[in-house]
N, C-alpha and C. Protein backbone atom coordinates (compact mmCIF):
# COMPACT_ATOMS: atom_id res chain seq x y z
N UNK A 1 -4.22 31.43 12.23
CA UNK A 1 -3.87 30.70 13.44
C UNK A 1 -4.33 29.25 13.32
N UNK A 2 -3.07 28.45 13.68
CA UNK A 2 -3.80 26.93 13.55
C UNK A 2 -4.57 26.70 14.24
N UNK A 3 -5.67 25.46 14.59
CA UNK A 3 -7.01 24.99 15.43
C UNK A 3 -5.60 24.25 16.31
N UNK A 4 -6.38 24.35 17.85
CA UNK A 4 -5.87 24.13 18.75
C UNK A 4 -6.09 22.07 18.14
N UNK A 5 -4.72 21.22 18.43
CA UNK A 5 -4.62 19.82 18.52
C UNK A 5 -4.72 19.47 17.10
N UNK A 6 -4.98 20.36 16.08
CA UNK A 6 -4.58 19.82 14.55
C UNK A 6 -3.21 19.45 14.29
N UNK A 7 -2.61 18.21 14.02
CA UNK A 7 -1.28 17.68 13.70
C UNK A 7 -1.23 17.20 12.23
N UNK A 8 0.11 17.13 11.80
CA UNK A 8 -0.08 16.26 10.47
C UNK A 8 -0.54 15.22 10.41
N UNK A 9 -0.77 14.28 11.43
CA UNK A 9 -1.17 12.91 11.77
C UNK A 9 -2.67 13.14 11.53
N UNK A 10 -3.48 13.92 11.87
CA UNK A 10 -4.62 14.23 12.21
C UNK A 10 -4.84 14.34 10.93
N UNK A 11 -4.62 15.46 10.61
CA UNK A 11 -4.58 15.97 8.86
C UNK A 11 -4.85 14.55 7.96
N UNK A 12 -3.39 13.67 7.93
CA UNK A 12 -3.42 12.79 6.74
C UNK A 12 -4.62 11.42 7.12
N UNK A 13 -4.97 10.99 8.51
CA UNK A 13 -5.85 10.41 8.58
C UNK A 13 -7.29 10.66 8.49
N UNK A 14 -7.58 12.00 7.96
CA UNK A 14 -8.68 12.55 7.64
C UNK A 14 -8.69 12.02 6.34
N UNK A 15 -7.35 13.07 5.61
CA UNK A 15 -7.41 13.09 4.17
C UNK A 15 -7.64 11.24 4.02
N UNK A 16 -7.15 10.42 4.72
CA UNK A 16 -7.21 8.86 4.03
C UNK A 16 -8.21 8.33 4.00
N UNK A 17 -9.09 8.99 4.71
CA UNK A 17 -10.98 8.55 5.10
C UNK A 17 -11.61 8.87 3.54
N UNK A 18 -11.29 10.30 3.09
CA UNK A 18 -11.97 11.36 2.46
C UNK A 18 -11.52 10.44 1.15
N UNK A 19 -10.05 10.45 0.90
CA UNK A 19 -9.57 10.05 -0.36
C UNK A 19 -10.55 8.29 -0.32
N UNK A 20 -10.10 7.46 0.70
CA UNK A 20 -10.96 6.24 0.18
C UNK A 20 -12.63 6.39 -0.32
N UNK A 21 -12.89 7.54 0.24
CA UNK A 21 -14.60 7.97 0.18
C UNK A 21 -14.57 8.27 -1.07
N UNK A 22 -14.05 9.51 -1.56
CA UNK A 22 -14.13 10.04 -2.70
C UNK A 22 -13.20 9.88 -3.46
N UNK A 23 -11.99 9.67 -3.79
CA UNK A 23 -10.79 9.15 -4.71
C UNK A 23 -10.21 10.19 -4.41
N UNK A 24 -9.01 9.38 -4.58
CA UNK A 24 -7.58 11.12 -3.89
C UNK A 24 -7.55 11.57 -4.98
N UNK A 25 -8.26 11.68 -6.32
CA UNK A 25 -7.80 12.84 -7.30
C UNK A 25 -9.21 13.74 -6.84
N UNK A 26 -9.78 13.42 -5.91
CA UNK A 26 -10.96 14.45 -5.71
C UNK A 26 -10.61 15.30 -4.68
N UNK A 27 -9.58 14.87 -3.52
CA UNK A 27 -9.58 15.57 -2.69
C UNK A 27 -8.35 17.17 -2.75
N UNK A 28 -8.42 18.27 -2.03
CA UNK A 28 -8.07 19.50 -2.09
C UNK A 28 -8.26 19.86 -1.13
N UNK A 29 -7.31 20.86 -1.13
CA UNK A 29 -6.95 21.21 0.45
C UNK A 29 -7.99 21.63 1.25
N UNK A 30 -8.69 23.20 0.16
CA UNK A 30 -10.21 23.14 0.62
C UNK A 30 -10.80 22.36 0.85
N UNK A 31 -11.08 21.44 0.49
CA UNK A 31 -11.81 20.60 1.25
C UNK A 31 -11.14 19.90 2.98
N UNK A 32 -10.21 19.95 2.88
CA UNK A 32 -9.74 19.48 4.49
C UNK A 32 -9.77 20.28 5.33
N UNK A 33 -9.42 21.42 4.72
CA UNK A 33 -10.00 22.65 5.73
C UNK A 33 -10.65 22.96 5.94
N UNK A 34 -11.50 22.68 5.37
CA UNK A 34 -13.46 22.80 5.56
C UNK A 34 -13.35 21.40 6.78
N UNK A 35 -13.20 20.34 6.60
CA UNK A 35 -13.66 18.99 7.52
C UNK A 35 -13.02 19.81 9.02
N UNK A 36 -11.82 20.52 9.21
CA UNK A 36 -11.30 20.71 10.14
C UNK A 36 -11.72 22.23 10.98
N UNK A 37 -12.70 22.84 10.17
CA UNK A 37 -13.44 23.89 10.43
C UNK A 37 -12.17 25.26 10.50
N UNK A 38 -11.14 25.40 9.80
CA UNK A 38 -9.88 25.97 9.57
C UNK A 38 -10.06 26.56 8.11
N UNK A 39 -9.21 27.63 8.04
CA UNK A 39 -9.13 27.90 6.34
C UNK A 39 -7.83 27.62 5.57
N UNK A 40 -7.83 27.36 4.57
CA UNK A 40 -6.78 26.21 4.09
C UNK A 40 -5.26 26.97 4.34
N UNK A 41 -4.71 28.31 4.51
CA UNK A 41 -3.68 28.31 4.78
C UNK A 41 -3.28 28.19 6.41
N UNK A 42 -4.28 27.13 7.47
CA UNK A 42 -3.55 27.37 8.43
C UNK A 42 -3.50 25.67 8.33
N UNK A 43 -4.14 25.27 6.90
CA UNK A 43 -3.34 23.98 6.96
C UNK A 43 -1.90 23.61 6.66
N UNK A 44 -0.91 25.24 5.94
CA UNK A 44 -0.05 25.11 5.92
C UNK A 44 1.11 24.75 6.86
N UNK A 45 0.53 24.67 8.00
CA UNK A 45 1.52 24.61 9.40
C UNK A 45 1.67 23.34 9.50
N UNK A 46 1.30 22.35 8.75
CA UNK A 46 1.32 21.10 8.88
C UNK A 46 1.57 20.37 7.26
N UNK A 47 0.82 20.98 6.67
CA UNK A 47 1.16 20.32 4.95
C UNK A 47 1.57 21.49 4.32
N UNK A 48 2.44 21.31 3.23
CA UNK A 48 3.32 22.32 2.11
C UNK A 48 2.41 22.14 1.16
N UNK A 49 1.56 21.47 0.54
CA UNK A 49 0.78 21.78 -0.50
C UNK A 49 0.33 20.12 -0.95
N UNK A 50 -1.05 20.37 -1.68
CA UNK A 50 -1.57 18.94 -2.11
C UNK A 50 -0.52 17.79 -2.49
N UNK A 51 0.61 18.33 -2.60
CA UNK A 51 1.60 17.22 -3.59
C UNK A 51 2.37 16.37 -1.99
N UNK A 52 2.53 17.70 -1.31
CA UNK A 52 2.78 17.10 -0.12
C UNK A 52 1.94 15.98 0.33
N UNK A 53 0.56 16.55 0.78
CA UNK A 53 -0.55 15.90 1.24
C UNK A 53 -0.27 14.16 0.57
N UNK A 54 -0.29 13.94 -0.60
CA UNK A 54 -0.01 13.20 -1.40
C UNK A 54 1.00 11.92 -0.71
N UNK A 55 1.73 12.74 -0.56
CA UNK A 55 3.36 12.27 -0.29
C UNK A 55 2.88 10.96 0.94
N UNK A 56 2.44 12.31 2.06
CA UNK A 56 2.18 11.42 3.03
C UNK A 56 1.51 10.64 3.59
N UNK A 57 -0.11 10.85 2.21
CA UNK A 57 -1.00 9.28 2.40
C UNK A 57 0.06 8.06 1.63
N UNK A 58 1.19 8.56 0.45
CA UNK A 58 1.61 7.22 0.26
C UNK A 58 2.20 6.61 1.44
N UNK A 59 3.08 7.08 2.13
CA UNK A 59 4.20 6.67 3.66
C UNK A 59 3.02 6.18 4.29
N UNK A 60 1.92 7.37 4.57
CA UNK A 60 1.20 6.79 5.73
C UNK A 60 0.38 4.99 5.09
N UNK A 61 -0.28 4.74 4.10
CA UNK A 61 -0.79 3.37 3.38
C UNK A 61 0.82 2.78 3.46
N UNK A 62 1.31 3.02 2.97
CA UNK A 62 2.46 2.03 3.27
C UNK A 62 3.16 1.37 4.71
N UNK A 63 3.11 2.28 5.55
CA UNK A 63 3.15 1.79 7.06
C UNK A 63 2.62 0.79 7.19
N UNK A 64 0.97 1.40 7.13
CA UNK A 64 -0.06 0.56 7.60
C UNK A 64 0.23 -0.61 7.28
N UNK A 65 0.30 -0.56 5.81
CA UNK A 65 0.70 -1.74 5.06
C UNK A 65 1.46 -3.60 5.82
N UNK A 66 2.55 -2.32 6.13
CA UNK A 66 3.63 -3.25 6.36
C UNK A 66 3.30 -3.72 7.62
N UNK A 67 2.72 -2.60 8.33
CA UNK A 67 2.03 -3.29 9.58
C UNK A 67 1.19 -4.47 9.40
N UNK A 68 0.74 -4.33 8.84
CA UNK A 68 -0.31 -5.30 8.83
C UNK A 68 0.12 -6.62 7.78
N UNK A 69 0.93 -6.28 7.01
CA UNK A 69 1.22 -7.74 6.82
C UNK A 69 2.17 -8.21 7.63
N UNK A 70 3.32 -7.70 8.31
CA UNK A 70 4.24 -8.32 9.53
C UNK A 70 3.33 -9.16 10.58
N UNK A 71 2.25 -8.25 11.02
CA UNK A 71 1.58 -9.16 11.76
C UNK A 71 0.68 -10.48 11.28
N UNK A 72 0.16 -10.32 9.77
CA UNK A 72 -0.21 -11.57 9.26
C UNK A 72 1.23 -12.82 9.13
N UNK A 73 2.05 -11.89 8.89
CA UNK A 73 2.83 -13.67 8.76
C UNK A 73 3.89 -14.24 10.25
N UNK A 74 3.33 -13.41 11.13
CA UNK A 74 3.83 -13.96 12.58
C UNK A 74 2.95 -15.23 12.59
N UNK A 75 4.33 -16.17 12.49
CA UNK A 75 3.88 -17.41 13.12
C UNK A 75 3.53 -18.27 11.72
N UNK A 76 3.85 -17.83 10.80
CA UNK A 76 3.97 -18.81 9.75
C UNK A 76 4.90 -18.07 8.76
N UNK A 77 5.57 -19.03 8.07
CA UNK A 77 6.98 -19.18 7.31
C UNK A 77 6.63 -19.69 5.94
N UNK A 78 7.39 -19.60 4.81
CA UNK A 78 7.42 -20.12 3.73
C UNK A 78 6.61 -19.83 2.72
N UNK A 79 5.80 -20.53 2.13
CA UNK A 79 4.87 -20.42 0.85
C UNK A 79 3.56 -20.15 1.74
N UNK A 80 3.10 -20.47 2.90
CA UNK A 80 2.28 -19.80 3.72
C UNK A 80 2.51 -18.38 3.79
N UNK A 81 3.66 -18.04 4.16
CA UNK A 81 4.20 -16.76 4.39
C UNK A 81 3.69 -15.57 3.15
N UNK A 82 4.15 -15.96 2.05
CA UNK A 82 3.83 -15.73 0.74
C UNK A 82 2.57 -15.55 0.59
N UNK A 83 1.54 -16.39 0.59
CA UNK A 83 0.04 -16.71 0.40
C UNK A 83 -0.16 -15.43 1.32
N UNK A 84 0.02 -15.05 2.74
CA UNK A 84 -0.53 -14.45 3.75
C UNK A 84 -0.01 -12.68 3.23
N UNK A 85 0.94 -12.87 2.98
CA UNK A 85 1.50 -11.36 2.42
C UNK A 85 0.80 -11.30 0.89
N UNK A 86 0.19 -11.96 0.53
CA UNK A 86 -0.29 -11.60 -0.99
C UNK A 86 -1.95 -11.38 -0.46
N UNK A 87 -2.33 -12.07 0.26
CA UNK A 87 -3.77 -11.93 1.05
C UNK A 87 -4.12 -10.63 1.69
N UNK A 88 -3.03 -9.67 2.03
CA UNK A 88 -3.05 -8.99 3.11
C UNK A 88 -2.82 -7.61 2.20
N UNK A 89 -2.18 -7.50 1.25
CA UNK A 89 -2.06 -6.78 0.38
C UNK A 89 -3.00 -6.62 -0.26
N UNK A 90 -3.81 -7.60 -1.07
CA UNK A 90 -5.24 -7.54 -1.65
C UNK A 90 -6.21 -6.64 -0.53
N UNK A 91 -6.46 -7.44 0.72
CA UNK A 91 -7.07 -6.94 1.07
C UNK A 91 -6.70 -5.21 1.75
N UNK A 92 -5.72 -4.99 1.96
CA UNK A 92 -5.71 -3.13 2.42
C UNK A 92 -6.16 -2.96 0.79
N UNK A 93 -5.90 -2.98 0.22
CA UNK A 93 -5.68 -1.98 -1.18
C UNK A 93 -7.06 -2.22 -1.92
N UNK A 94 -7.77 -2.86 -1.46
CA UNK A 94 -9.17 -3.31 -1.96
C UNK A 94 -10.14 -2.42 -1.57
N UNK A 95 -9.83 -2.33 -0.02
CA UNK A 95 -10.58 -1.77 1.31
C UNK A 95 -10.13 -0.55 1.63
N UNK A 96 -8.71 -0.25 1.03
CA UNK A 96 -8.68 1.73 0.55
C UNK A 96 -8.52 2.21 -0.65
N UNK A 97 -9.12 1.93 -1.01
CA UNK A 97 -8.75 2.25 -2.43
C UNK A 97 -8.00 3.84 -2.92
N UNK A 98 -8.67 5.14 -2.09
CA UNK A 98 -7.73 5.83 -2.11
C UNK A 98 -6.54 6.17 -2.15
N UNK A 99 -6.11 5.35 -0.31
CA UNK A 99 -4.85 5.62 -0.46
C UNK A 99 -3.94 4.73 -1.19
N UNK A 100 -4.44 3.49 -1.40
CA UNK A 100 -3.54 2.89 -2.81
C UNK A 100 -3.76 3.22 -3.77
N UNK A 101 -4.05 4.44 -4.41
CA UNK A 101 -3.76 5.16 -5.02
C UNK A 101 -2.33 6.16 -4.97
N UNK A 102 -2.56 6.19 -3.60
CA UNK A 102 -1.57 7.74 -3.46
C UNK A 102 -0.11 6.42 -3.14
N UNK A 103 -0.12 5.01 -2.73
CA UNK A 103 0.66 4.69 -2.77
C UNK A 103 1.58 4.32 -3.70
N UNK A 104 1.08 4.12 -4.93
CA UNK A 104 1.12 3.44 -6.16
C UNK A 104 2.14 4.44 -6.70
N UNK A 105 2.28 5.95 -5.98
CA UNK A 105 3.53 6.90 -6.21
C UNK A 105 4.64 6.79 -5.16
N UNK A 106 5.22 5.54 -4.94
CA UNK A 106 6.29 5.01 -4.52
C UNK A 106 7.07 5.24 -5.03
N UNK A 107 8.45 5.49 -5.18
CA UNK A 107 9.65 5.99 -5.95
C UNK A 107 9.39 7.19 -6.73
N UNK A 108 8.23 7.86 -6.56
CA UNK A 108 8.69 9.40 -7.39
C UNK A 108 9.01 10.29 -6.32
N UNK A 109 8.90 9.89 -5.35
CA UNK A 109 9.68 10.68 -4.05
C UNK A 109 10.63 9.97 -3.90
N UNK A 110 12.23 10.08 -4.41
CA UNK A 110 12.86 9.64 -3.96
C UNK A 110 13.85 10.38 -2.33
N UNK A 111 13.39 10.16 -1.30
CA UNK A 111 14.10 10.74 -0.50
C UNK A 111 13.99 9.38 0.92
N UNK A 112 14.72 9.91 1.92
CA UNK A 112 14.80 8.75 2.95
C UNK A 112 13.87 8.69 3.46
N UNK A 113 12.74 9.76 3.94
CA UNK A 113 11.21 9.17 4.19
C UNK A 113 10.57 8.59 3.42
N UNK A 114 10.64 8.38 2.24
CA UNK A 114 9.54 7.35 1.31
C UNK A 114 10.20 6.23 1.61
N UNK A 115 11.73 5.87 1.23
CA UNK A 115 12.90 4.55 1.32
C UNK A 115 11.94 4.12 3.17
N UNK A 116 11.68 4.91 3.62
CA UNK A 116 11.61 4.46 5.20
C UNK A 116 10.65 3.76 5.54
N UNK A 117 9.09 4.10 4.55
CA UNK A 117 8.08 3.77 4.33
C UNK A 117 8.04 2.23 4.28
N UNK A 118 8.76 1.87 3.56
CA UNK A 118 8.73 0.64 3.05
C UNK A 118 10.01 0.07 4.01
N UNK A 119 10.53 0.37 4.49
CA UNK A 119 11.94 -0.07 5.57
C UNK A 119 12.03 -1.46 6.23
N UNK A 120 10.70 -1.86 6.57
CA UNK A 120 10.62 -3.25 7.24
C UNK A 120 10.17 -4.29 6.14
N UNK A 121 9.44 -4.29 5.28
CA UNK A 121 8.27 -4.57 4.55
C UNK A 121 9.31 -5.20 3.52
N UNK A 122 9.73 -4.71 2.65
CA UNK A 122 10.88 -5.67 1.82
C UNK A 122 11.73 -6.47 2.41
N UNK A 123 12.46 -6.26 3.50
CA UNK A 123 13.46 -6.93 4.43
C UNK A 123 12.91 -8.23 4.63
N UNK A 124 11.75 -8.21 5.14
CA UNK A 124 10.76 -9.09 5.66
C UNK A 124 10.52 -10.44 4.53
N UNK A 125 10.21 -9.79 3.19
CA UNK A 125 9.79 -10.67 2.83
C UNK A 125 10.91 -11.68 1.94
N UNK A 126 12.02 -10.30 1.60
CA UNK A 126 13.61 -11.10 1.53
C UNK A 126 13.98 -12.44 1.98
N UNK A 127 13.56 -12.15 3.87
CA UNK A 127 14.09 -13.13 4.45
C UNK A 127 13.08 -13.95 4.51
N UNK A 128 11.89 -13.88 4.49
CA UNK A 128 11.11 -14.86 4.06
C UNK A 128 11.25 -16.23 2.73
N UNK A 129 12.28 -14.90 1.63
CA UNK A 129 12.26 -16.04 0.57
C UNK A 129 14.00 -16.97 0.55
N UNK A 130 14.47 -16.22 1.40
CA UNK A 130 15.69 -17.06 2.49
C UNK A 130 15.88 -18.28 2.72
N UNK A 131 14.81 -18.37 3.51
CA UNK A 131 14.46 -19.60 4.42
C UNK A 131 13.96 -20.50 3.19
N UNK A 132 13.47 -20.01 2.43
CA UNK A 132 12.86 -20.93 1.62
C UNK A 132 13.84 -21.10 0.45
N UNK A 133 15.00 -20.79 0.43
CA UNK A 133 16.42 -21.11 -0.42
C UNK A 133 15.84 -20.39 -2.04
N UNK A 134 15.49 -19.29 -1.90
CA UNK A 134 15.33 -18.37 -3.17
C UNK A 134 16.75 -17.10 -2.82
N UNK A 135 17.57 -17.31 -4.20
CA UNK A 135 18.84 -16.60 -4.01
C UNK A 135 18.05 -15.17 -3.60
N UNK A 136 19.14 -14.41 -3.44
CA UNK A 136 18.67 -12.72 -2.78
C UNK A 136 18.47 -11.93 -4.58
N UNK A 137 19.22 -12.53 -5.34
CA UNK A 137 18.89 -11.43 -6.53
C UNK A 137 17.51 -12.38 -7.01
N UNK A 138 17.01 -13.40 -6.91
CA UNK A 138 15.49 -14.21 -7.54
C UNK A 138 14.77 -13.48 -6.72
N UNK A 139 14.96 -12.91 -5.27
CA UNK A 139 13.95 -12.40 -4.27
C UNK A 139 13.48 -11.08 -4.74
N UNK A 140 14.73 -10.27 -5.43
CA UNK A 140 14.23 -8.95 -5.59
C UNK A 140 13.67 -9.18 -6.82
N UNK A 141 13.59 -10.03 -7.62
CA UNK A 141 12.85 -9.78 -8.86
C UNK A 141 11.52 -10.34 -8.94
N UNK A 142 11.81 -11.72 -7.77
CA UNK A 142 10.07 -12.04 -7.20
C UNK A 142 9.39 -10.40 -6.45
N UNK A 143 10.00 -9.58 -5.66
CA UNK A 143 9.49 -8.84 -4.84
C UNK A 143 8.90 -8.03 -6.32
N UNK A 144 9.43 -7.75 -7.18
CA UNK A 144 8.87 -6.47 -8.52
C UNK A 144 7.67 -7.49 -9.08
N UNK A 145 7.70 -9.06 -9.15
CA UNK A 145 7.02 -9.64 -10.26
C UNK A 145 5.59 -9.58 -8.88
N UNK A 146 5.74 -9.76 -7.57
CA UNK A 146 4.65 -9.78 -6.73
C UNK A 146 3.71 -8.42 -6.64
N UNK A 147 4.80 -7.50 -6.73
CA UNK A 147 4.36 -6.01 -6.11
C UNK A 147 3.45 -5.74 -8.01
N UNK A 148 4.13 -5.96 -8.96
CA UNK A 148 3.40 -5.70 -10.40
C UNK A 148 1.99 -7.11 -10.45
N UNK A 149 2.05 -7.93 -10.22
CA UNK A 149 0.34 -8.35 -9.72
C UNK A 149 -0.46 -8.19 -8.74
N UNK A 150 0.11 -7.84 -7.72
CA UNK A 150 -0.48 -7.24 -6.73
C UNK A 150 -1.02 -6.31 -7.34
N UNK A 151 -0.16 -5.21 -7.34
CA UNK A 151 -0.51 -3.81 -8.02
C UNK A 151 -1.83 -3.57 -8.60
N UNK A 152 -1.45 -3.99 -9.79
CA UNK A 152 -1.79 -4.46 -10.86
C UNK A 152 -3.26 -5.44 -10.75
N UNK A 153 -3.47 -6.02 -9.62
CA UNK A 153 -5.15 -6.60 -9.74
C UNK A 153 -5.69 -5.93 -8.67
N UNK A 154 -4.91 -5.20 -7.63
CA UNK A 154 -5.57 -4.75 -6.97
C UNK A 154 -6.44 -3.34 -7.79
N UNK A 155 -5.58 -2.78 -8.63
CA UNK A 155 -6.25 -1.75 -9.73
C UNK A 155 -7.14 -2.23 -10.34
N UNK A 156 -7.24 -3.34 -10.95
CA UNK A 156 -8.17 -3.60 -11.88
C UNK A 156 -10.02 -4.19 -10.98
N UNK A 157 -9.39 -4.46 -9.80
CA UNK A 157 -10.60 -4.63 -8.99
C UNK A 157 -10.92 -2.98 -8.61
N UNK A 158 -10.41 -1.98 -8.14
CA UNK A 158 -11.03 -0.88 -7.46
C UNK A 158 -11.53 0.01 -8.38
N UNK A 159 -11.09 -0.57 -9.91
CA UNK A 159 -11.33 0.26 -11.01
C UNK A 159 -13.35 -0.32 -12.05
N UNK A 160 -13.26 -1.41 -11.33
CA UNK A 160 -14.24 -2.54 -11.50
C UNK A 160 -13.90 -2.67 -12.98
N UNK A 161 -13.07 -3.13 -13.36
CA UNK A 161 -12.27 -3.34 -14.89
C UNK A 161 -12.51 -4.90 -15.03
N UNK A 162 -12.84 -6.00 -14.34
CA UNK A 162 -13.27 -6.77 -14.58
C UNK A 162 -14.73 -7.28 -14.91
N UNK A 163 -14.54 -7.80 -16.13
CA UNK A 163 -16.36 -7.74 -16.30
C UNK A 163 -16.79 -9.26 -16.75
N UNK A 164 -16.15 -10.36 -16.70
CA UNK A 164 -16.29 -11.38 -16.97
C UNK A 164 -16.34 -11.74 -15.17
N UNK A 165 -18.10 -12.49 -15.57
CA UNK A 165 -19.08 -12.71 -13.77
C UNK A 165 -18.37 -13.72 -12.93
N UNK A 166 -17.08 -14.50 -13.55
CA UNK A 166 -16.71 -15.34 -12.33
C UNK A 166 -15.93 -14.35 -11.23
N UNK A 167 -15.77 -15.35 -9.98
CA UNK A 167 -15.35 -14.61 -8.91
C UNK A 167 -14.30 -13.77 -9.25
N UNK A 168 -14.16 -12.97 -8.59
CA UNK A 168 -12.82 -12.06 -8.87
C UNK A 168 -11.74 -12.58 -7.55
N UNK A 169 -12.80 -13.09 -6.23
CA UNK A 169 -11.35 -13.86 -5.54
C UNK A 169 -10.98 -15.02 -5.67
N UNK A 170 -11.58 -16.15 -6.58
CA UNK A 170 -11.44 -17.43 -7.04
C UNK A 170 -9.89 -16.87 -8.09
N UNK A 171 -10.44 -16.01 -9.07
CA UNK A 171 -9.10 -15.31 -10.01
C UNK A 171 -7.92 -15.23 -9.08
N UNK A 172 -7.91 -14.31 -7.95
CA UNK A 172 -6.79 -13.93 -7.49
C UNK A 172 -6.30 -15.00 -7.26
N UNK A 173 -7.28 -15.73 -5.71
CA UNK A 173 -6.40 -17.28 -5.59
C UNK A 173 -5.34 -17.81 -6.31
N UNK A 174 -6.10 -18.57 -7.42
CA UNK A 174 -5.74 -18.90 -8.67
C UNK A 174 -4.09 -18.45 -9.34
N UNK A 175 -4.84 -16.96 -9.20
CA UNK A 175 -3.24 -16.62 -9.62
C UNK A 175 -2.19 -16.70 -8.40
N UNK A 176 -2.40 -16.50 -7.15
CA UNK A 176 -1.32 -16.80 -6.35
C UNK A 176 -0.91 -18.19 -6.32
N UNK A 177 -1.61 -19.03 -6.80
CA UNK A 177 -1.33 -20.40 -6.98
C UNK A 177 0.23 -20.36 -7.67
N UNK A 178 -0.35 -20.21 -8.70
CA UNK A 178 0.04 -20.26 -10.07
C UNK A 178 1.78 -19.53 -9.84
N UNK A 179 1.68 -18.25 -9.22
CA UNK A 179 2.88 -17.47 -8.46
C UNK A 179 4.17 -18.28 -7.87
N UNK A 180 2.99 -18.65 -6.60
CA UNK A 180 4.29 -19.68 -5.97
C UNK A 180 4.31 -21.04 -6.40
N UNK A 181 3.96 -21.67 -7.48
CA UNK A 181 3.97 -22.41 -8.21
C UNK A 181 5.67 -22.48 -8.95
N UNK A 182 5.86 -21.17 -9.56
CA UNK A 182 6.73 -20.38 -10.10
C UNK A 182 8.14 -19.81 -9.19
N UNK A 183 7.57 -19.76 -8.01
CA UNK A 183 8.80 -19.79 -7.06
C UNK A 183 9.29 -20.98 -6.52
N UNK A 184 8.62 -21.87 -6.45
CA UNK A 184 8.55 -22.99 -6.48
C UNK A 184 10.22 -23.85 -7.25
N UNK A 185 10.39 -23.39 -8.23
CA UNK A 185 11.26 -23.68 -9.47
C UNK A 185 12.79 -22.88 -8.99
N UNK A 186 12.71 -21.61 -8.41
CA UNK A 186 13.55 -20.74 -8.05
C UNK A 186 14.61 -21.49 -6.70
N UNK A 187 13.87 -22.76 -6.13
CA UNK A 187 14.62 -22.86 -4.78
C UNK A 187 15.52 -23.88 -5.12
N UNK A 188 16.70 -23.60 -4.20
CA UNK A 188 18.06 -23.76 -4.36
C UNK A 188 18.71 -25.23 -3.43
């Protein structure tokens, strides 16, 4: 019998606490069913199995995501815009490290809830590079060259893979410089 007010919502914002605490390759179902004082098959009424679980800290980090950078670039446009969506990204994925983990499996679910995940969040920054006269096919290949350094340093910081003592946010800066420096060249 499920616990009276357990939802999937409930469920995956546990699991996103647990996974940033301990790394989502640590977490198991037993274990959520233990936090929820339940035994793990009445977590089935809500999750199909760890891969599921999985599924929906990526959607759920990705929401957030997009939430939160839509609201960083209200009210500023352009290479600001850019700077603020590269700022905002560092920082979720720094500060969960879990679930950017579980997000980082973007496209191996291909179905219309993952595509949905991300639904506002590319659009956004499309038209961001619009306004700033970057054609629509330079945008999608800026959006892969942003999302692969993003990615890509946000890993190498949560992994502490950097070991040379200068700042590690002087680096990032730096490289976003250097980025829209490079888009810079792209406008039309």
């Amino acid at each position: 019998m499920a616990r009276a007010g357990l939802d999937q919502n409930i469920i995956v914002s546990r699991a996103a606490q647990m996974a940033n605490e301990i790394g989502l390759e640590n977490i198991t179902l037993k274990m959520i069913a233990k936090e929820f004082g339940v035994q793990t098959p009445s977590l089935y009424n809500h999750i199909r199995s760890l891969e599921d679980l999985r599924k929906q800290l990526m959607i759920y980090g990705w929401k957030q995501l997009e939430q939160k950078i839509l609201h960083a670039v209200c009210g500023v446009s352009g290479y600001d815009a850019l700077r603020e969506i590269c700022n905002t990204f560092y920082e979720y994925a720094t500060a969960n490290p879990g679930v950017f983990n579980a997000m980082l499996w973007y496209n191996k679910f291909q179905d219309e809830e993952t595509q949905e995940a991300t639904g506002g969040l590319f659009p956004a920054i499309i038209k961001v590079m619009e306004a700033m006269n970057i054609s629509q096919e330079n945008a999608n290949h800026l959006i892969r060259t942003f999302r692969s350094f993003l990615e890509g340093f946000a890993l190498l910081v949560n992994n502490e893979a950097f070991g040379n003592p200068i700042s590690i946010k002087e680096s990032f800066d730096l490289s976003v410089d250097v980025l829209l420096a490079g888009v810079k060249t792209l406008e039309e």
